[in-house]
Protein backbone atom coordinates (compact mmCIF):
# COMPACT_ATOMS: atom_id res chain seq x y z
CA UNK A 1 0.00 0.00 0.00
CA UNK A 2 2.58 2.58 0.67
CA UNK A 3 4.01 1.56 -2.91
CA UNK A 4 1.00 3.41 -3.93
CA UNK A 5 1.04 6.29 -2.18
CA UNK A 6 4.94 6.89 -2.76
CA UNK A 7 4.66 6.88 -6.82
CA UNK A 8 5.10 10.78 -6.65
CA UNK A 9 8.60 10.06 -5.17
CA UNK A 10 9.85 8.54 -8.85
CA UNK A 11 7.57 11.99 -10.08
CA UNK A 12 9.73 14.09 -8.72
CA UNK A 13 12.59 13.37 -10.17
CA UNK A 14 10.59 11.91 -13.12
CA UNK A 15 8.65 15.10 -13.43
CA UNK A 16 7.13 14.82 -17.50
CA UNK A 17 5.83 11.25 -15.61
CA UNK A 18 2.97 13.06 -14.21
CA UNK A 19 -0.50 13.55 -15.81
CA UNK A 20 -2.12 15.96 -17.40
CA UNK A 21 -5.57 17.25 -17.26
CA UNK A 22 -7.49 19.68 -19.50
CA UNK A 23 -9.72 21.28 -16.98
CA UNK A 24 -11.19 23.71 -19.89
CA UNK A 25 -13.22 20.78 -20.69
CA UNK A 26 -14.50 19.78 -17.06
CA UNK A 27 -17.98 21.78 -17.19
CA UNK A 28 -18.64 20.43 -20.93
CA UNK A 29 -21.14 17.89 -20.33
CA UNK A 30 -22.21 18.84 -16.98
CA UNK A 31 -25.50 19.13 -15.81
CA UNK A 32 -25.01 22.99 -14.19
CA UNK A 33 -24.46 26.03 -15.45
CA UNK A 34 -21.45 25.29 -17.01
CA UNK A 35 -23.14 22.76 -19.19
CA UNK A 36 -22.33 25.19 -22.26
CA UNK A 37 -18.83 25.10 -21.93
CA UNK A 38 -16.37 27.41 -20.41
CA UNK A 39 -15.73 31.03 -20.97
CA UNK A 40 -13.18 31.53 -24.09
CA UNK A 41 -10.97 33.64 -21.70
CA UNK A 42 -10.73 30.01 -19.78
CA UNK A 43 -9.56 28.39 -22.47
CA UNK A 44 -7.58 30.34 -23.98
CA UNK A 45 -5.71 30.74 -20.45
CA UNK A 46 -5.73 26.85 -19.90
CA UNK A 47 -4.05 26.15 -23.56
CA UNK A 48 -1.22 29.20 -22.96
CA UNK A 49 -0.48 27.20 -19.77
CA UNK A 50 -0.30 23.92 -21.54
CA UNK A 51 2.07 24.61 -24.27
CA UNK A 52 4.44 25.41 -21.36
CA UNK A 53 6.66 28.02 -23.40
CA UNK A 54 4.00 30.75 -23.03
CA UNK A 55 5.78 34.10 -21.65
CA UNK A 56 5.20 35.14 -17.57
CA UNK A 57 3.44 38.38 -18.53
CA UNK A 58 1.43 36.98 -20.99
CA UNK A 59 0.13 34.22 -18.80
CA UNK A 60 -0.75 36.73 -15.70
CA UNK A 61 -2.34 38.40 -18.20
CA UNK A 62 -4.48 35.61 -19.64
CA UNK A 63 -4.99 34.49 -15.75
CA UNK A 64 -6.14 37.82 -14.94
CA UNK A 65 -9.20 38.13 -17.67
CA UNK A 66 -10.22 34.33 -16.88
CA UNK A 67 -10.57 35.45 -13.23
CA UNK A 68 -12.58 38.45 -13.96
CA UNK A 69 -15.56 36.61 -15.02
CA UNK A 70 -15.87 34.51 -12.00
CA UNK A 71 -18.62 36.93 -11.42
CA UNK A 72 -20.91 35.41 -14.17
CA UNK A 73 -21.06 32.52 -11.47
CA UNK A 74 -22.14 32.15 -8.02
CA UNK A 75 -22.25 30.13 -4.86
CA UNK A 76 -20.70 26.56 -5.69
CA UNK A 77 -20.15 27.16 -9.36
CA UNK A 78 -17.96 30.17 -8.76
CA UNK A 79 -15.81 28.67 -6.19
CA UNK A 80 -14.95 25.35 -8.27
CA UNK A 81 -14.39 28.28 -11.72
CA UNK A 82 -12.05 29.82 -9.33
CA UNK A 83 -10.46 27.14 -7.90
CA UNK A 84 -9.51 26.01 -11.56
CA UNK A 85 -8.22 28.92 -12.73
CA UNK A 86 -5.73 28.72 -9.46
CA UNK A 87 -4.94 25.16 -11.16
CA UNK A 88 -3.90 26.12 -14.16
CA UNK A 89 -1.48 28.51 -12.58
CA UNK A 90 0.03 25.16 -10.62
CA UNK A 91 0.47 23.86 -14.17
CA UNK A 92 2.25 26.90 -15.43
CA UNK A 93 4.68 26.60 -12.86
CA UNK A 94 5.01 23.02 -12.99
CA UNK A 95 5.91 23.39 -16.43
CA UNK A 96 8.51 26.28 -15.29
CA UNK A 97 10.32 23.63 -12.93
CA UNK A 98 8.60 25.51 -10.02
CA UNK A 99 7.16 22.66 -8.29
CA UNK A 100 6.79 24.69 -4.73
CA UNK A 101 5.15 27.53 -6.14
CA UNK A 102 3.29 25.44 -8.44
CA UNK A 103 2.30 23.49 -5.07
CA UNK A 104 0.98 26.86 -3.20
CA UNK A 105 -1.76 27.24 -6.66
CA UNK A 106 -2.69 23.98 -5.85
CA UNK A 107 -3.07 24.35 -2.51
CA UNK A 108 -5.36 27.37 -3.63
CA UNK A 109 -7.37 25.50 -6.22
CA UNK A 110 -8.15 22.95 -3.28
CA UNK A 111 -9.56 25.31 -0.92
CA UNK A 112 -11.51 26.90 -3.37
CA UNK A 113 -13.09 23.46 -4.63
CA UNK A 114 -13.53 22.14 -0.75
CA UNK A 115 -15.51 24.89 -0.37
CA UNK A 116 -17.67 24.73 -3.36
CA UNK A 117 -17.97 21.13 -2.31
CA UNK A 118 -19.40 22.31 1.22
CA UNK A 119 -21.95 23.74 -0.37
CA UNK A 120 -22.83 20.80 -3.01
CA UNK A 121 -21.51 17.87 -4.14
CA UNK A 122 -22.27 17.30 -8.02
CA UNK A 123 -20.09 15.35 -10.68
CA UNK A 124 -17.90 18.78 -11.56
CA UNK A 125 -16.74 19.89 -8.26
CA UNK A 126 -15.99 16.01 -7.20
CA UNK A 127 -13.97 15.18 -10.46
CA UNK A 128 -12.17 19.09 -10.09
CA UNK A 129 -11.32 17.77 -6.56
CA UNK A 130 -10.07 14.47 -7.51
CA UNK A 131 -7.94 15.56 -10.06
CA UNK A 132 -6.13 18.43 -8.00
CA UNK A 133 -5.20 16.39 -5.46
CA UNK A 134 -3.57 13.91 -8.00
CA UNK A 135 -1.39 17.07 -9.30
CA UNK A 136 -1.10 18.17 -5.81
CA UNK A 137 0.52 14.63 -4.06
CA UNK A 138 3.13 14.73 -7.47
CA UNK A 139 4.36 17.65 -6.17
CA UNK A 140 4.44 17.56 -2.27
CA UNK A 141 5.89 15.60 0.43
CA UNK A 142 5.01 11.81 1.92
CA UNK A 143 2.93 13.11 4.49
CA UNK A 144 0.77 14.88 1.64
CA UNK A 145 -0.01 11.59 -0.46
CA UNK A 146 -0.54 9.59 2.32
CA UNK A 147 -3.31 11.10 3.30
CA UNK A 148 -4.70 11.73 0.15
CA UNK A 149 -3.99 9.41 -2.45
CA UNK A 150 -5.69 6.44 -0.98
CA UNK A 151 -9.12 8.54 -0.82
CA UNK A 152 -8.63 9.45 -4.80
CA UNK A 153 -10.93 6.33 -6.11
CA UNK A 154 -13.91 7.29 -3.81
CA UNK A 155 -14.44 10.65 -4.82
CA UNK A 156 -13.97 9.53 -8.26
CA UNK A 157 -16.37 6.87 -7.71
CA UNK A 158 -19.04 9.52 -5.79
CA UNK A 159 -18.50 11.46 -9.35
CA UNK A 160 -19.19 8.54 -11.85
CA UNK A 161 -22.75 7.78 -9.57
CA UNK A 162 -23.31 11.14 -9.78
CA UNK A 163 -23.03 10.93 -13.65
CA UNK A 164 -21.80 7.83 -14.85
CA UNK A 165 -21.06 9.23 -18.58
CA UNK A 166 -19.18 12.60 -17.68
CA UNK A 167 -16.07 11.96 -19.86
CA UNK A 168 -13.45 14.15 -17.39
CA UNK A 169 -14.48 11.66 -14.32
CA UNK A 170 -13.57 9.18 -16.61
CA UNK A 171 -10.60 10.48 -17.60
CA UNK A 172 -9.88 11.03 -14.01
CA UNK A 173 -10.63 7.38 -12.99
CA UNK A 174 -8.23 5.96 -15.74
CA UNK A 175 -6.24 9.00 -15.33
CA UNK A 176 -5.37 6.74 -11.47
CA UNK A 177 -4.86 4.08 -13.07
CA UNK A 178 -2.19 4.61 -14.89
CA UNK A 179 0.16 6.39 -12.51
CA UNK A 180 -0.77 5.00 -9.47
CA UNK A 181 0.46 1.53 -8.54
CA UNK A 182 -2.13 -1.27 -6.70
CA UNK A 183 -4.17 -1.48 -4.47
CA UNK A 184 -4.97 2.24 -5.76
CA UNK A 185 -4.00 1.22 -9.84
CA UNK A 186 -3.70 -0.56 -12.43
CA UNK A 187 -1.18 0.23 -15.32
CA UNK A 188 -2.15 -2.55 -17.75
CA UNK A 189 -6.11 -1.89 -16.84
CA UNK A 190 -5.50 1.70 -16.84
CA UNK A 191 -3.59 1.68 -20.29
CA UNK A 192 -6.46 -0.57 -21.65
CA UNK A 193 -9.78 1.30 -20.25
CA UNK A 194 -8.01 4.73 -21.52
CA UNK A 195 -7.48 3.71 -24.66
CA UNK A 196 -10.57 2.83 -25.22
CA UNK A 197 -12.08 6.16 -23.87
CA UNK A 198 -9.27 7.38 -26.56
CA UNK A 199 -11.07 5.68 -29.52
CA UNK A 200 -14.62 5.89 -28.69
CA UNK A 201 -15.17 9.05 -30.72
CA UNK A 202 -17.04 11.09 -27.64
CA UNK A 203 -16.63 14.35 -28.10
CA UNK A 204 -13.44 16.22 -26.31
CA UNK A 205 -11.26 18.52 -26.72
CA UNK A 206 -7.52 18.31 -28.32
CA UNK A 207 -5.93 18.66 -24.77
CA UNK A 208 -8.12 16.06 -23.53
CA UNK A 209 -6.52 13.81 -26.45
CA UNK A 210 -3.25 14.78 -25.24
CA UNK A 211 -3.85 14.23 -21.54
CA UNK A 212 -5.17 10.55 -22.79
CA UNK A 213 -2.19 10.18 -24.76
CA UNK A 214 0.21 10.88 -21.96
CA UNK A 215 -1.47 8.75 -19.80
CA UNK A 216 -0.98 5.42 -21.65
CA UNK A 217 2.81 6.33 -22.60
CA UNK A 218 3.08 6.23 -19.11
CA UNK A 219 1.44 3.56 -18.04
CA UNK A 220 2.95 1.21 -21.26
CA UNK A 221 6.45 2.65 -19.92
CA UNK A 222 5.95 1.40 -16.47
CA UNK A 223 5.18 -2.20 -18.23
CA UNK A 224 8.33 -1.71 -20.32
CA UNK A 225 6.65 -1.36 -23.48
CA UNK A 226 9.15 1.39 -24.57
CA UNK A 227 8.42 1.36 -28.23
CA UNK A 228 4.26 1.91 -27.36
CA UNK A 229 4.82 4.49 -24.81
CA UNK A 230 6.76 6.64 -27.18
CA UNK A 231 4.52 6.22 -29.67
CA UNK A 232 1.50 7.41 -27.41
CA UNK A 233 3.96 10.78 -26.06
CA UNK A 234 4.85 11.01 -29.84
CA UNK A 235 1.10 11.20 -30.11
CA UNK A 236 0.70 13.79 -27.84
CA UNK A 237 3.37 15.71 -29.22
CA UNK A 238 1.43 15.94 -32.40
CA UNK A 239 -1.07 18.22 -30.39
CA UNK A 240 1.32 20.06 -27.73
CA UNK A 241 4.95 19.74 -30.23
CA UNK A 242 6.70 21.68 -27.80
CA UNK A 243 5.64 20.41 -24.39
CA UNK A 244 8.49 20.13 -22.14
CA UNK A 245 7.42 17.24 -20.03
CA UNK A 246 6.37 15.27 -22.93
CA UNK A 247 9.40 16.24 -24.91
CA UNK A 248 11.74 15.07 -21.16
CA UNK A 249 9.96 11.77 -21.20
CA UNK A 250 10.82 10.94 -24.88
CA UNK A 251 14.65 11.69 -24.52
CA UNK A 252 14.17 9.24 -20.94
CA UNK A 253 12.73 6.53 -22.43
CA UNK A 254 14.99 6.67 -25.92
CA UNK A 255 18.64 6.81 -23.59
């Protein structure tokens, strides 16, 4: 069991080994407010973050005009918008090599979703949750993961009753698998069930492809299937070319 909990050990000095989420996507097919889609100034912040070579400025910038709508949403809603724009600053800074300031957003995003979560529990705060503490444990200490890594498949779980076909609790679910060792994961079950999320033709975003992508390199590299995993980060290059952590996990794997 502690196997499980210390994967984010080999993350951190394995750091393109961790997932990746597109969050732009988590309201898409939910049944709230957000069931539209999210606002473009979202996105558009979300993908800057993602390509990881966007400038500082520019990326406050971006940060600071997502953030400004948080006033189209209230209560519950607005908390869990907020909390995920205070993610994708933990990604920027992940990407940076900033792992302890990138730690401090995620810290924020949590609060922010544990108190939308006080309020209601619904399928997009619970998979928001799930999938910031997953980012969160890669980048703290033991005492971090321990205590929250083993509760990651229940709130997952509490999402997929809630809505059994919202694609990012899926994504989330496999998302475990795949990086996580058992009891908590499965790499062969988690490389199998997200590829065939991957080819089922729902609807998703790019990012989403190349957070599926990423996903099953990782778990085919952690069942020595070299030659597969770089073809899935190869994959995911095709959407992100210039990705550092995907680009750090090709040279690893090819030495």
């Amino acid at each position: 069991m502690l196997d499980a909990v210390r994967y984010t050990v080999t993350m951190e000095k394995k750091r393109y080994l961790v997932p990746l989420l597109f969050v732009a996507a988590f309201f898409a097919h939910a049944d709230s407010v957000f069931e539209s889609g999210m606002p473009q100034a979202f996105l558009a912040f979300a993908e800057a973050a993602y390509t990881s070579v966007c400038e500082i400025q520019k990326i406050s910038e971006l940060k600071a005009e997502a953030v400004s709508l948080s006033d189209m949403y209230v209560g519950s809603d607005q908390l869990v918008y907020l909390g995920l724009c205070e993610y994708i600053s933990g990604m920027d800074a992940y990407f940076r090599g900033q792992n302890d300031l990138a730690g401090e957003f995620f810290d924020k995003a949590q609060d922010q979703i544990s108190k939308s979560l006080s309020i209601e529990r619904n399928v997009v705060n619970l998979s928001a949750f799930a999938f910031t503490l997953l980012r969160n444990a890669s980048v703290k200490k033991f005492s971090y993961q321990i205590k929250w890594v083993p509760k990651l498949n229940g709130i997952v779980n509490e999402a997929l009753e809630k809505n059994p076909d919202y694609l990012q609790a899926k994504i989330i679910k496999f998302t475990i698998q795949c990086f996580i060792p058992a009891p908590y994961g499965s790499y062969r079950k988690g490389s199998v069930n997200m590829e065939s999320l991957y080819n089922s033709g729902v609807a998703r975003s790019p990012v989403d492809d190349y957070s599926m992508c990423t996903c099953i390199g990782y778990a085919l590299s952690k069942l020595n299937d070299t030659a597969g995993a770089i073809s899935w980060y190869q994959a995911a290059l095709a959407l992100f070319p210039q990705n550092w952590d995907t680009l750090r996990g090709i040279a690893e794997l090819q030495k």
